[in-house]
C-alpha atoms as a PDB file:
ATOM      1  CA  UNK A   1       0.000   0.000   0.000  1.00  0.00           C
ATOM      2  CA  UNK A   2       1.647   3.294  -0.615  1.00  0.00           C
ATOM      3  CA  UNK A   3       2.258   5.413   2.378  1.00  0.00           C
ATOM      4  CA  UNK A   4       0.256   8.419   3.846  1.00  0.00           C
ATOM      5  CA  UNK A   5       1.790  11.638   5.240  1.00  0.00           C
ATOM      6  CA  UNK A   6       2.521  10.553   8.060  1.00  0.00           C
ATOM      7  CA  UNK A   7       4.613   7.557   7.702  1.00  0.00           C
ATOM      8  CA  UNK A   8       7.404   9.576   5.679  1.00  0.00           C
ATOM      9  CA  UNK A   9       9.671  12.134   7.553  1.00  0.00           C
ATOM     10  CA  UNK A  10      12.117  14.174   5.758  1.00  0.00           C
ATOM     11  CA  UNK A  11      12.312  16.460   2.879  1.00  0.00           C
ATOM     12  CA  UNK A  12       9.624  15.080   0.160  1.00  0.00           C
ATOM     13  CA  UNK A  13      11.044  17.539  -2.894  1.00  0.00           C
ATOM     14  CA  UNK A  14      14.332  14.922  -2.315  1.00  0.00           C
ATOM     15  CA  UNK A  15      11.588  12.038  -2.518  1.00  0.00           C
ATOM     16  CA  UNK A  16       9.359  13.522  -5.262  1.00  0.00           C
ATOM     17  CA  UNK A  17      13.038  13.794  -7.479  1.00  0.00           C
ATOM     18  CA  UNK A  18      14.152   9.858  -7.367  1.00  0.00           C
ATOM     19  CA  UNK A  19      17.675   9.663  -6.547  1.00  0.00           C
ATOM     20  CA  UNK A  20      18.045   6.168  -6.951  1.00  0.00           C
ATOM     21  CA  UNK A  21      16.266   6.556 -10.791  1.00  0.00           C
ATOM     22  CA  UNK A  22      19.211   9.332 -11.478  1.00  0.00           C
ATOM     23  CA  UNK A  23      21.980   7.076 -12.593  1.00  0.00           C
ATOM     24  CA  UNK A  24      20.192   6.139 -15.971  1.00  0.00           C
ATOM     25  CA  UNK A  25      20.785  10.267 -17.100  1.00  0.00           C
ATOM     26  CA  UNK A  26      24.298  10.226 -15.287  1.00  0.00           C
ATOM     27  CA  UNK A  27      25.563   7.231 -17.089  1.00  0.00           C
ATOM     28  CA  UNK A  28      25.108   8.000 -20.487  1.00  0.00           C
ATOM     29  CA  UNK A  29      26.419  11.183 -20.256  1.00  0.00           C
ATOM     30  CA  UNK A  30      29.429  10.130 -18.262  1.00  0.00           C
ATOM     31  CA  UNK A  31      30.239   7.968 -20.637  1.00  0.00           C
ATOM     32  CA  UNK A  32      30.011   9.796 -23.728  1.00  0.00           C
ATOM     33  CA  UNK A  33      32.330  12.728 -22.628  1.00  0.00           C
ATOM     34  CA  UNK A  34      34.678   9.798 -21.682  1.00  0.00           C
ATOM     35  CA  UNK A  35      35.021   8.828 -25.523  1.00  0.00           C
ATOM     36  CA  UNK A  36      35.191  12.398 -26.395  1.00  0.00           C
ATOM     37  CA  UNK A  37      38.236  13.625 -23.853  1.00  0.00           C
ATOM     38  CA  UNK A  38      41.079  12.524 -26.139  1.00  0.00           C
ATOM     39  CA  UNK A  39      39.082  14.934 -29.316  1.00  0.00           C
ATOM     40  CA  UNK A  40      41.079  18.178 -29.619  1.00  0.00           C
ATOM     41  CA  UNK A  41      38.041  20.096 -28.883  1.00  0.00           C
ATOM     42  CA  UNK A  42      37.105  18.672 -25.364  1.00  0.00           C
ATOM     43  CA  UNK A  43      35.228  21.422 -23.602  1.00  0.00           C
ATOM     44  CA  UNK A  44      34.342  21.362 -20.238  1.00  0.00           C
ATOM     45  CA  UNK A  45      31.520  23.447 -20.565  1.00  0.00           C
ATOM     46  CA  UNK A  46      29.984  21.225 -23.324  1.00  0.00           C
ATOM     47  CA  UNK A  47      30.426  18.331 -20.161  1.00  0.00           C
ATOM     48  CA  UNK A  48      28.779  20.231 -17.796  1.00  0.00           C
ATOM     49  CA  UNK A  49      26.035  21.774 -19.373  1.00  0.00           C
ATOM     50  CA  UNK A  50      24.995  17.868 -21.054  1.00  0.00           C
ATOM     51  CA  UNK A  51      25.074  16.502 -17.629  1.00  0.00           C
ATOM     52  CA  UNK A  52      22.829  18.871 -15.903  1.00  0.00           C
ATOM     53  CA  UNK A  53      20.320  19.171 -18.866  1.00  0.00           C
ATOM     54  CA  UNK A  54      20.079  15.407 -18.463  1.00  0.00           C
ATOM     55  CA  UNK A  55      19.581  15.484 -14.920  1.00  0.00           C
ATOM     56  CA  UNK A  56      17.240  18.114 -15.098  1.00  0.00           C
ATOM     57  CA  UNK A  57      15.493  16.584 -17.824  1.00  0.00           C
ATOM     58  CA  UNK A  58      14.824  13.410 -15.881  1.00  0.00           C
ATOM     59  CA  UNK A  59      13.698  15.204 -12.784  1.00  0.00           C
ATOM     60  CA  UNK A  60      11.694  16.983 -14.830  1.00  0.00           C
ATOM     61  CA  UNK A  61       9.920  13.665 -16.074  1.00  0.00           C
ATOM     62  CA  UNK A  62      10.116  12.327 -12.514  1.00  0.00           C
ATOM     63  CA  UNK A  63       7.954  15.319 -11.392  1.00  0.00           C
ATOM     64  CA  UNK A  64       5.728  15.407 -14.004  1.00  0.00           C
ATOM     65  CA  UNK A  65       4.927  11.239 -13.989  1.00  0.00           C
ATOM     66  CA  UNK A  66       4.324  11.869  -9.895  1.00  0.00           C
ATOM     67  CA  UNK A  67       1.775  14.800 -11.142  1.00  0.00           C
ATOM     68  CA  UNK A  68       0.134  12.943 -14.128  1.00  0.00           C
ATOM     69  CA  UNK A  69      -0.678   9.772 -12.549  1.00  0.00           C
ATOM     70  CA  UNK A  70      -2.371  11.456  -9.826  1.00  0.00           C
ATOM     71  CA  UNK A  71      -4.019  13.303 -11.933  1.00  0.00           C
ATOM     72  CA  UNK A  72      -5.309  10.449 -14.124  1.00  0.00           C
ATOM     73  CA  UNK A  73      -5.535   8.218 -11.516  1.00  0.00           C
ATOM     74  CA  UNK A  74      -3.391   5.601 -12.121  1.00  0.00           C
ATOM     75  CA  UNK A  75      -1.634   6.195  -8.896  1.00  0.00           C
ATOM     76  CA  UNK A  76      -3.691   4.856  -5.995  1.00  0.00           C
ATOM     77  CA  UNK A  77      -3.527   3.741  -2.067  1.00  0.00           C
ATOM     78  CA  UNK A  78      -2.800   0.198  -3.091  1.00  0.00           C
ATOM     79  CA  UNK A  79       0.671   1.057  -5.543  1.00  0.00           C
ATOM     80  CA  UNK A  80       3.763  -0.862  -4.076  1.00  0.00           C
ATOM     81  CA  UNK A  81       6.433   1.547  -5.296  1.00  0.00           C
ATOM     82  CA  UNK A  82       8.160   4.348  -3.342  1.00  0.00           C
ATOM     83  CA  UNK A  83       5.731   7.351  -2.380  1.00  0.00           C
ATOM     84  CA  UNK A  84       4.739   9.372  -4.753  1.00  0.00           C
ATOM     85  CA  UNK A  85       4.131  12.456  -3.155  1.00  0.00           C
ATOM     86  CA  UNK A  86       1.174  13.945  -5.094  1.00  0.00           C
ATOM     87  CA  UNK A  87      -0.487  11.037  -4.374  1.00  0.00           C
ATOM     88  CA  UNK A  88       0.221  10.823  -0.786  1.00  0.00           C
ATOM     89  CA  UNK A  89      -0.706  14.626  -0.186  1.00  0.00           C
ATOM     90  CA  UNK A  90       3.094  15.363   0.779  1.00  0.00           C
ATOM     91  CA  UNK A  91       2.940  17.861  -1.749  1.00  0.00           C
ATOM     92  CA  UNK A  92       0.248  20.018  -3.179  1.00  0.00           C
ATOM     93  CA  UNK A  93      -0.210  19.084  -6.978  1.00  0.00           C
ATOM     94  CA  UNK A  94      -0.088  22.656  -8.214  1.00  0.00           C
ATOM     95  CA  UNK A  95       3.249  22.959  -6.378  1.00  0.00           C
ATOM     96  CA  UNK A  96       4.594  19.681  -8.253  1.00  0.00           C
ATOM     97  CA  UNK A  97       3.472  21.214 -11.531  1.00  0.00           C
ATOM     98  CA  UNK A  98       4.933  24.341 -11.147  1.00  0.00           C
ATOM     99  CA  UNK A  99       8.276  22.937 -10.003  1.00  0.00           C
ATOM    100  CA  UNK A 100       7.849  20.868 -12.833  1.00  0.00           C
ATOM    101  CA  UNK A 101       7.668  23.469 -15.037  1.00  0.00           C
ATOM    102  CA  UNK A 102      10.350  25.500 -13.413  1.00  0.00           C
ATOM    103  CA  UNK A 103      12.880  22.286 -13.249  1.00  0.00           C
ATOM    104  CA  UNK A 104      12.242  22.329 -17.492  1.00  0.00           C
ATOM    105  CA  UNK A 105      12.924  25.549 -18.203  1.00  0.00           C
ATOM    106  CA  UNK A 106      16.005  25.785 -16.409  1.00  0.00           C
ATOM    107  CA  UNK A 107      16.633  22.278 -18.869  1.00  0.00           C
ATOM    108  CA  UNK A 108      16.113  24.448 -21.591  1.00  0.00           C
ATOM    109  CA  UNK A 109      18.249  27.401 -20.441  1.00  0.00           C
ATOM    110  CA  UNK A 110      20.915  25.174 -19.673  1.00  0.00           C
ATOM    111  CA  UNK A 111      20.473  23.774 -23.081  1.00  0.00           C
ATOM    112  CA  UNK A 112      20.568  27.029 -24.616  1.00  0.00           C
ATOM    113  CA  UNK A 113      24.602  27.039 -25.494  1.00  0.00           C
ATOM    114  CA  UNK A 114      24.788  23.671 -26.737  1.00  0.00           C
ATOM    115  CA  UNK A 115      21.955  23.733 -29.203  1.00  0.00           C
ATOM    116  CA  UNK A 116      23.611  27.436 -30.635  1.00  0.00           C
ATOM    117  CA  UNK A 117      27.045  25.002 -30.541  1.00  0.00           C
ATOM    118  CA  UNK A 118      25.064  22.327 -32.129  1.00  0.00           C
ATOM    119  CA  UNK A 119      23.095  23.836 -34.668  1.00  0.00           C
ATOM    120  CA  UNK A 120      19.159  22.209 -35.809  1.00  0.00           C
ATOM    121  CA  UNK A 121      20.197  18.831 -34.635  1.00  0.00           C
ATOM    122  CA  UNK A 122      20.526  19.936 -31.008  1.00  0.00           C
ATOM    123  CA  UNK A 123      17.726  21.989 -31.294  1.00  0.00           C
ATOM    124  CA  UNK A 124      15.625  19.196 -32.919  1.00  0.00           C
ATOM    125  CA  UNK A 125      16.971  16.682 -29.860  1.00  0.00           C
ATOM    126  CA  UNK A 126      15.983  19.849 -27.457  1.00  0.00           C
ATOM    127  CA  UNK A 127      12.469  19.750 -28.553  1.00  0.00           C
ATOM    128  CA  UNK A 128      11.844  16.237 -28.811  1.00  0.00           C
ATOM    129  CA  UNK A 129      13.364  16.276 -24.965  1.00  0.00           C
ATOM    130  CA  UNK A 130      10.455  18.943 -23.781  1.00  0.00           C
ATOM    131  CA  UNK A 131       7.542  16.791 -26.068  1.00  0.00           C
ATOM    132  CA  UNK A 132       8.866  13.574 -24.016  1.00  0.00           C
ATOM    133  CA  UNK A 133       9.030  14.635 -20.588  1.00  0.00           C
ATOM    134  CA  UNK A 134       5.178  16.102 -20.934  1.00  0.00           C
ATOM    135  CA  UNK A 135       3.787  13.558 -23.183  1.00  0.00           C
ATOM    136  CA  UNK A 136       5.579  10.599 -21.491  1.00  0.00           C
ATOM    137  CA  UNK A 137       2.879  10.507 -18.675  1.00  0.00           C
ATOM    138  CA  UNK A 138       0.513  13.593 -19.820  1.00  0.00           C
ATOM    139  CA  UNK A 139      -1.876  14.060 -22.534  1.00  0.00           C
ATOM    140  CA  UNK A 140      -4.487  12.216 -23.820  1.00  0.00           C
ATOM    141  CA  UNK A 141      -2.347   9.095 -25.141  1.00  0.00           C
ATOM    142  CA  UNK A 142       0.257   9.151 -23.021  1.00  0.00           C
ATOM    143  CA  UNK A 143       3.523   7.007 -23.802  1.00  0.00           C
ATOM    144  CA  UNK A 144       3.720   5.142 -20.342  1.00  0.00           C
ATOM    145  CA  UNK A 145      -0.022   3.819 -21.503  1.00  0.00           C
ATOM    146  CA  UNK A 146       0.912   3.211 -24.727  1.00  0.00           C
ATOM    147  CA  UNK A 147       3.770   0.537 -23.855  1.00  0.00           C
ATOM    148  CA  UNK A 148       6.323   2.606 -24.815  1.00  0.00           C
ATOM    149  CA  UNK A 149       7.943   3.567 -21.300  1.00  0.00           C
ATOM    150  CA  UNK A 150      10.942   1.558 -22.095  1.00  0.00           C
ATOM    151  CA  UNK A 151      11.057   2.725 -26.071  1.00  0.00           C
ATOM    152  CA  UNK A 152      11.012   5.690 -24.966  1.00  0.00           C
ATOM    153  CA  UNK A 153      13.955   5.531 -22.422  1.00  0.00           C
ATOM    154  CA  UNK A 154      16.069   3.804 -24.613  1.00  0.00           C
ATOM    155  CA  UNK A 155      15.840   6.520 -27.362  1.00  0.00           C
ATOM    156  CA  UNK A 156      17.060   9.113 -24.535  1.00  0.00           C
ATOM    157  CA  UNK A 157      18.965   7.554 -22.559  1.00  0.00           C
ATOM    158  CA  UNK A 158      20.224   5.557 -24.680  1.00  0.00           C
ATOM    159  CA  UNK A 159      20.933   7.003 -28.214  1.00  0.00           C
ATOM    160  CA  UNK A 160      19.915  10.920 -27.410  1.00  0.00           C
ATOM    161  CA  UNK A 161      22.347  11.245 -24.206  1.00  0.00           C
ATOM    162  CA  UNK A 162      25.322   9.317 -25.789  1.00  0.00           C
ATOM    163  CA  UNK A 163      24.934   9.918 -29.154  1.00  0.00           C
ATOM    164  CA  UNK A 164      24.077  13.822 -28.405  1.00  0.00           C
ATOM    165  CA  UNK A 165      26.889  14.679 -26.260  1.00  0.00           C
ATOM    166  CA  UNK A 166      29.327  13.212 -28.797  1.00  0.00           C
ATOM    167  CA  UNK A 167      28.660  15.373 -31.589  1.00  0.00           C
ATOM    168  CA  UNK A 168      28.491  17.868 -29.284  1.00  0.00           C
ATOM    169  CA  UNK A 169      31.888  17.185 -28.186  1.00  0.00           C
ATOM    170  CA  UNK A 170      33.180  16.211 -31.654  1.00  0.00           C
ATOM    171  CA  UNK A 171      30.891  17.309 -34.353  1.00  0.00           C
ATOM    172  CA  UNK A 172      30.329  14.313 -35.320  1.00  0.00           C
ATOM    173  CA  UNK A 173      29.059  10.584 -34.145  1.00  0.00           C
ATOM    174  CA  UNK A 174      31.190   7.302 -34.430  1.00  0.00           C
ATOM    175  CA  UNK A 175      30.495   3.621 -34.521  1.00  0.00           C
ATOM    176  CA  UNK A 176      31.667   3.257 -31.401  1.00  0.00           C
ATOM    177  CA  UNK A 177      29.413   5.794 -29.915  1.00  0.00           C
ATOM    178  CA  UNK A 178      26.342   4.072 -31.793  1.00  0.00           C
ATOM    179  CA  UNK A 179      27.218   1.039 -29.874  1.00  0.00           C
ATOM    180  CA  UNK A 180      27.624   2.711 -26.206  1.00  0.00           C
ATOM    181  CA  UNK A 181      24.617   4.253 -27.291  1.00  0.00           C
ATOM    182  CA  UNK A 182      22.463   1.253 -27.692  1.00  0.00           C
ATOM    183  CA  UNK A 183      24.088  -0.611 -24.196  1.00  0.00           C
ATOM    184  CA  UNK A 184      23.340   2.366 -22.151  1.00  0.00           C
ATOM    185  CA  UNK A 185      19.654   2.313 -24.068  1.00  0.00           C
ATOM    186  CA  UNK A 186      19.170  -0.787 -23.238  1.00  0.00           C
ATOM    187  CA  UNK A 187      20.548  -0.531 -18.862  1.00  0.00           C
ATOM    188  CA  UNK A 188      18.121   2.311 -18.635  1.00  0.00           C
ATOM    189  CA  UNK A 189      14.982   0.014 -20.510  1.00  0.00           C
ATOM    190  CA  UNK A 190      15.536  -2.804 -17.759  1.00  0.00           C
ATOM    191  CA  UNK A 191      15.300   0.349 -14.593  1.00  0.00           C
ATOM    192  CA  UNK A 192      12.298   0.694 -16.651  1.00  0.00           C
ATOM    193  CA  UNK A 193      10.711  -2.575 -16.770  1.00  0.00           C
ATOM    194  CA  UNK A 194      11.272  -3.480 -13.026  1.00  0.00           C
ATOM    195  CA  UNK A 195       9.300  -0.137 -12.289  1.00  0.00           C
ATOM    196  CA  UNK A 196       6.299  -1.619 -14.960  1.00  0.00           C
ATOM    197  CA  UNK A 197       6.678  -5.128 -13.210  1.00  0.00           C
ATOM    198  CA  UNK A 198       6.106  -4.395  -9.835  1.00  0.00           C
ATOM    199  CA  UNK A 199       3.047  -1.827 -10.642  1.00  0.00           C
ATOM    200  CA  UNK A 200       1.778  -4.417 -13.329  1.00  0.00           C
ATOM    201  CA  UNK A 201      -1.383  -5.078 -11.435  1.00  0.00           C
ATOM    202  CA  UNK A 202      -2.665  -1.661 -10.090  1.00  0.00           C
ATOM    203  CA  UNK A 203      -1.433  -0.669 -13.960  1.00  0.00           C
ATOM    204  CA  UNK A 204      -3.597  -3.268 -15.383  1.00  0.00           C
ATOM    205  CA  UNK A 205      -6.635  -2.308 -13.049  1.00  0.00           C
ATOM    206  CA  UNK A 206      -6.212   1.667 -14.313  1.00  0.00           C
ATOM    207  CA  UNK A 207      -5.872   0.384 -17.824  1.00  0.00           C
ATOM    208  CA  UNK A 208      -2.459   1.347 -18.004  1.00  0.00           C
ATOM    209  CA  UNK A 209      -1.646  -0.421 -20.893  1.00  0.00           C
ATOM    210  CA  UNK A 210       2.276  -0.443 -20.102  1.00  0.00           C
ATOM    211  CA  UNK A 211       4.829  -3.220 -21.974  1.00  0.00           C
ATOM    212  CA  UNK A 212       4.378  -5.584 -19.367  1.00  0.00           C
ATOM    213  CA  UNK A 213       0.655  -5.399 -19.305  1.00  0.00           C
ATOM    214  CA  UNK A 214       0.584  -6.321 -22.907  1.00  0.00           C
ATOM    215  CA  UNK A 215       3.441  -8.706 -23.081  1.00  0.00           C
ATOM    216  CA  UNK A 216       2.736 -10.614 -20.326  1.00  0.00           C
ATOM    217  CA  UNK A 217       5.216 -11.894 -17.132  1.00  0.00           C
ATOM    218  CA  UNK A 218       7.205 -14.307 -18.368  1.00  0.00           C
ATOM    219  CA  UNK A 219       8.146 -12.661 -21.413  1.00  0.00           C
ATOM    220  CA  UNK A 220       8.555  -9.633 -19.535  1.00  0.00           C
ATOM    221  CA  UNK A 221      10.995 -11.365 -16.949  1.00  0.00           C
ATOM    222  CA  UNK A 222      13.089 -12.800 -20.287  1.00  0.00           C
ATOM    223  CA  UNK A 223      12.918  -9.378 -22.059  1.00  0.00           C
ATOM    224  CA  UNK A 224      15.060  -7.784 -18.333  1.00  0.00           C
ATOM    225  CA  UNK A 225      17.237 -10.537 -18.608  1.00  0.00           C
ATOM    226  CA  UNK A 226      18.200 -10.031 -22.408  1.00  0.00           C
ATOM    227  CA  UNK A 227      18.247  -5.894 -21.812  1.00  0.00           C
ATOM    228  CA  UNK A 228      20.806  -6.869 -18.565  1.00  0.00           C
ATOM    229  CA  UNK A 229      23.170  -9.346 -20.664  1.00  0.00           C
ATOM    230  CA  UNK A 230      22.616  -7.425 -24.156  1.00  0.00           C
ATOM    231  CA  UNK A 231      25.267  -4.642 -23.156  1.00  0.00           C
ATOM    232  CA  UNK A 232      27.943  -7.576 -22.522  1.00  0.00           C
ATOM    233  CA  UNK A 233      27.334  -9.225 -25.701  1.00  0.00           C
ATOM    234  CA  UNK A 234      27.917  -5.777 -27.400  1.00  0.00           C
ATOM    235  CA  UNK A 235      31.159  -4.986 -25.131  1.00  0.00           C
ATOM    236  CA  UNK A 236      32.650  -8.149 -26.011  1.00  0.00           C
ATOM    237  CA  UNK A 237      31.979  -7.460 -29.694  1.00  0.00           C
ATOM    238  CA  UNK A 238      33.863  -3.762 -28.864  1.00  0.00           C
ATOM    239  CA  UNK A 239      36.903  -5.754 -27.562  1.00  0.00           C
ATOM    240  CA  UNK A 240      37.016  -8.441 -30.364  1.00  0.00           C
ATOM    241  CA  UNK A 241      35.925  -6.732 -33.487  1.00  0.00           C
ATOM    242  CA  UNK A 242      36.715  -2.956 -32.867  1.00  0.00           C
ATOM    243  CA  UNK A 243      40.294  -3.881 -31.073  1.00  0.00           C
ATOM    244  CA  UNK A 244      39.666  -1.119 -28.602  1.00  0.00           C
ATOM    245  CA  UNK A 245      42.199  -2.997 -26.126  1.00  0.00           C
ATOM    246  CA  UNK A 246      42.434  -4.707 -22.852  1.00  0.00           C
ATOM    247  CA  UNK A 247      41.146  -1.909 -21.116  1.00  0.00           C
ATOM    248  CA  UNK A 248      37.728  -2.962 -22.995  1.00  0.00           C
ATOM    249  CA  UNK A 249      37.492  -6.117 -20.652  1.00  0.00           C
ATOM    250  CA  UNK A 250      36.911  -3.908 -17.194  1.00  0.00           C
ATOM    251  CA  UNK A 251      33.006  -3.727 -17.891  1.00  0.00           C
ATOM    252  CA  UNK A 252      32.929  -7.849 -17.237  1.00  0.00           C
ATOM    253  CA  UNK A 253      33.892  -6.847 -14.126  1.00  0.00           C
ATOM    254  CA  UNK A 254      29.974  -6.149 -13.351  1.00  0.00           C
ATOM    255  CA  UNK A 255      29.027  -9.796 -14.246  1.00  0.00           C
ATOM    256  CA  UNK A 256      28.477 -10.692 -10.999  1.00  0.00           C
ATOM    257  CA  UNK A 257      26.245  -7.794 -10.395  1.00  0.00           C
ATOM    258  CA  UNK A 258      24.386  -9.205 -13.799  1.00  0.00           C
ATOM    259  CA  UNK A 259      24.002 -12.162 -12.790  1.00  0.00           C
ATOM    260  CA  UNK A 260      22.392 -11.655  -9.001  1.00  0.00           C
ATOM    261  CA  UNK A 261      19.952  -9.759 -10.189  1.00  0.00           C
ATOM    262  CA  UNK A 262      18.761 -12.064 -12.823  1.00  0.00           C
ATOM    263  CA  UNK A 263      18.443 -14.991 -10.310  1.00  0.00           C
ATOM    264  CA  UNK A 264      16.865 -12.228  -7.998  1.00  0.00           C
ATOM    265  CA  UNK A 265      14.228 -10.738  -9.964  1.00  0.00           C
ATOM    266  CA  UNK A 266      12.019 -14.048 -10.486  1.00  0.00           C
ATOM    267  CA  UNK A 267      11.751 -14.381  -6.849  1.00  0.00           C
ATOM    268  CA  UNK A 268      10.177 -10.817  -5.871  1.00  0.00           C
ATOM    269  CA  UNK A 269       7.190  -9.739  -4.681  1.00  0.00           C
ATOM    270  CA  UNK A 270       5.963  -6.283  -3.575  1.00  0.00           C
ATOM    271  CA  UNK A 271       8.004  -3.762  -2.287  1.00  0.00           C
ATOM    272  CA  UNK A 272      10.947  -5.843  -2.694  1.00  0.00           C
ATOM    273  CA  UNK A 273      10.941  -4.631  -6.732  1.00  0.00           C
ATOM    274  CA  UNK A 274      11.888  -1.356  -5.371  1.00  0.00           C
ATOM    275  CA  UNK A 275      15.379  -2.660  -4.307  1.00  0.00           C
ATOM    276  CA  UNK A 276      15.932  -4.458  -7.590  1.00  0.00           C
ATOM    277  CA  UNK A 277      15.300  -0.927  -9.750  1.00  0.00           C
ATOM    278  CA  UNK A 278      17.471   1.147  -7.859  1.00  0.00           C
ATOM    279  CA  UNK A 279      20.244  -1.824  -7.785  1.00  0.00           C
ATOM    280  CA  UNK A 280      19.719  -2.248 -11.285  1.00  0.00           C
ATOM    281  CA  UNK A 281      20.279   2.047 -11.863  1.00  0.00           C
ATOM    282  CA  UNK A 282      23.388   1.012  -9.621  1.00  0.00           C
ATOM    283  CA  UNK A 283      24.466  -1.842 -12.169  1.00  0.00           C
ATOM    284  CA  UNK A 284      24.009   0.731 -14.822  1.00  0.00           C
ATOM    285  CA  UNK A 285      26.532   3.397 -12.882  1.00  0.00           C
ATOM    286  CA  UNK A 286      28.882   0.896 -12.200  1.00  0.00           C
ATOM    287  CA  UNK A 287      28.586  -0.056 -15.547  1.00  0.00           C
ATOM    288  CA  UNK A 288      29.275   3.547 -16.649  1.00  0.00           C
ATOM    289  CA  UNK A 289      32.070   4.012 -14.200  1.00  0.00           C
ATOM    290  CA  UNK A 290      33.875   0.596 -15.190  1.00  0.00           C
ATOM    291  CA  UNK A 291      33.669   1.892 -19.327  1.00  0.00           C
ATOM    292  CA  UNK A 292      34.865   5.285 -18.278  1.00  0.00           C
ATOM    293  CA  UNK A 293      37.823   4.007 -16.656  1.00  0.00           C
ATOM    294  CA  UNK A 294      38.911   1.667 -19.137  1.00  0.00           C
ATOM    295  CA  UNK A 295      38.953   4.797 -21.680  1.00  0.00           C
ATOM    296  CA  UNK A 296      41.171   6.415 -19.685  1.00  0.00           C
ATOM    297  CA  UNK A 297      43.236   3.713 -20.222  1.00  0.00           C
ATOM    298  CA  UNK A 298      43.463   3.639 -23.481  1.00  0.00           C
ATOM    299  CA  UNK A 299      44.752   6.851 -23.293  1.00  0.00           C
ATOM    300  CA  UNK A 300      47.530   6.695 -21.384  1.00  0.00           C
END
């Protein structure tokens, strides 16, 4: 059952934001100005101002889901996830909205330089940013209801973030980066699909028609599986095929971490989903970390 008012104590603007969702914009990101520091034209700037439009993107999205299902009513007393603070009355929903709102615009402004640096590309990506974060849970067909929550994050935080910031970085986009793209597209489609598995019941009862709802749970629990191990298959064709190196092999470090929470995730039930999404946005971090470090090494 989700919680009322007064069984949560602390700041709820830190609780409305997900902290533990946060790694799936940090990752990409990371990662792609990793590839891009050896490129004469490295700017700092350029890292910065990609890394806070992504996390202020996803907050933004963070808020606005917590507003929309209220609104709509998919969110309801008997939800297993972590408050939602609209729905809980922590928060007045006009106060969401508006810090919503404000949260987006400050994407934009910090957006600003890179889509003059980037030219219509950037500014189409910019756009297409703003349309997703209302449109993912708002609207009259929203994405989340269409089974396209983890589409959706895959295309940005997945291909936008990584594929974005390196033509930001470079002015142009590699192989490579297509491929980094697509692993970190797929990490942040699995955080995804835990948070449509464990709410696959009270999203069924609100006809929220997300992926899981429509696919079913055993395909569902193969497709996590295949969106965990699908990044490994693709880093082992980096180190075989592109000859990027040893340094290539320090992402198989995480196996272990791949493989607990595959034998985990068959055996969960309620609130214990919540643990396996923010240990799989962990995965995805150390994941991120693990690929960054091995490009340093090729650079040395």
């Amino acid at each position: 059952m989700s919680a009322t008012p007064s069984d949560f104590t602390g700041n709820p603007w830190w609780l409305a934001i997900r902290p533990k969702t946060l790694p799936a914009s940090i990752s990409p990101i990371l990662v792609a100005n990793a590839m891009a520091w050896s490129h004469e034209s490295f700017s700092w700037l350029v890292a910065f101002l990609t890394l806070g439009c992504a996390l202020l993107l996803q907050i933004s999205v963070n808020l606005a889901n917590d507003y929309f299902d209220h609104k709509s009513g998919v969110d309801t007393e008997d939800r297993l996830g972590p408050v939602r603070v609209t729905q809980a009355g922590l928060i007045p929903p006009r106060q969401v909205a508006l810090v919503m709102a404000a949260t987006l615009v400050s994407a934009i402004g910090f957006g600003a330089y890179l889509i003059w640096l980037g030219g219509w590309p950037i500014a189409l990506l910019a756009a297409a940013s703003v349309l997703g974060v209302l449109w993912y849970s708002g609207g009259p067909m929203p994405l989340a209801s269409l089974g396209l929550g983890e589409v959706t994050v895959f295309l940005f935080f997945g291909w936008a973030a990584v594929l974005g910031t390196e033509f930001l970085q470079t002015g142009h986009t590699s192989f490579l980066g297509w491929i980094v793209a697509t692993q970190f597209g797929f990490l942040s489609a699995a955080i995804m699909l835990v948070n449509n598995l464990r709410d696959r019941h009270t999203d069924q009862q609100a006809d929220k028609q997300t992926l899981v709802v429509r696919i079913g749970y055993p395909r569902a629990l193969r497709l996590y599986n295949g969106l965990l191990v699908a990044p490994l298959i693709l880093q082992a064709y980096v180190f075989i095929a592109l000859s990027t190196g040893v340094a290539a092999v320090l992402p198989f470090l995480a196996l272990p971490a791949v493989i607990q929470l595959v034998k985990q995730m068959p055996n969960l039930q309620g609130d214990a989903y919540n643990q396996q999404l923010a240990n799989t946005a962990k995965f995805m971090l150390i994941f991120a970390l693990l690929m960054t470090l091995g490009l340093g090494f090729e650079l040395l």
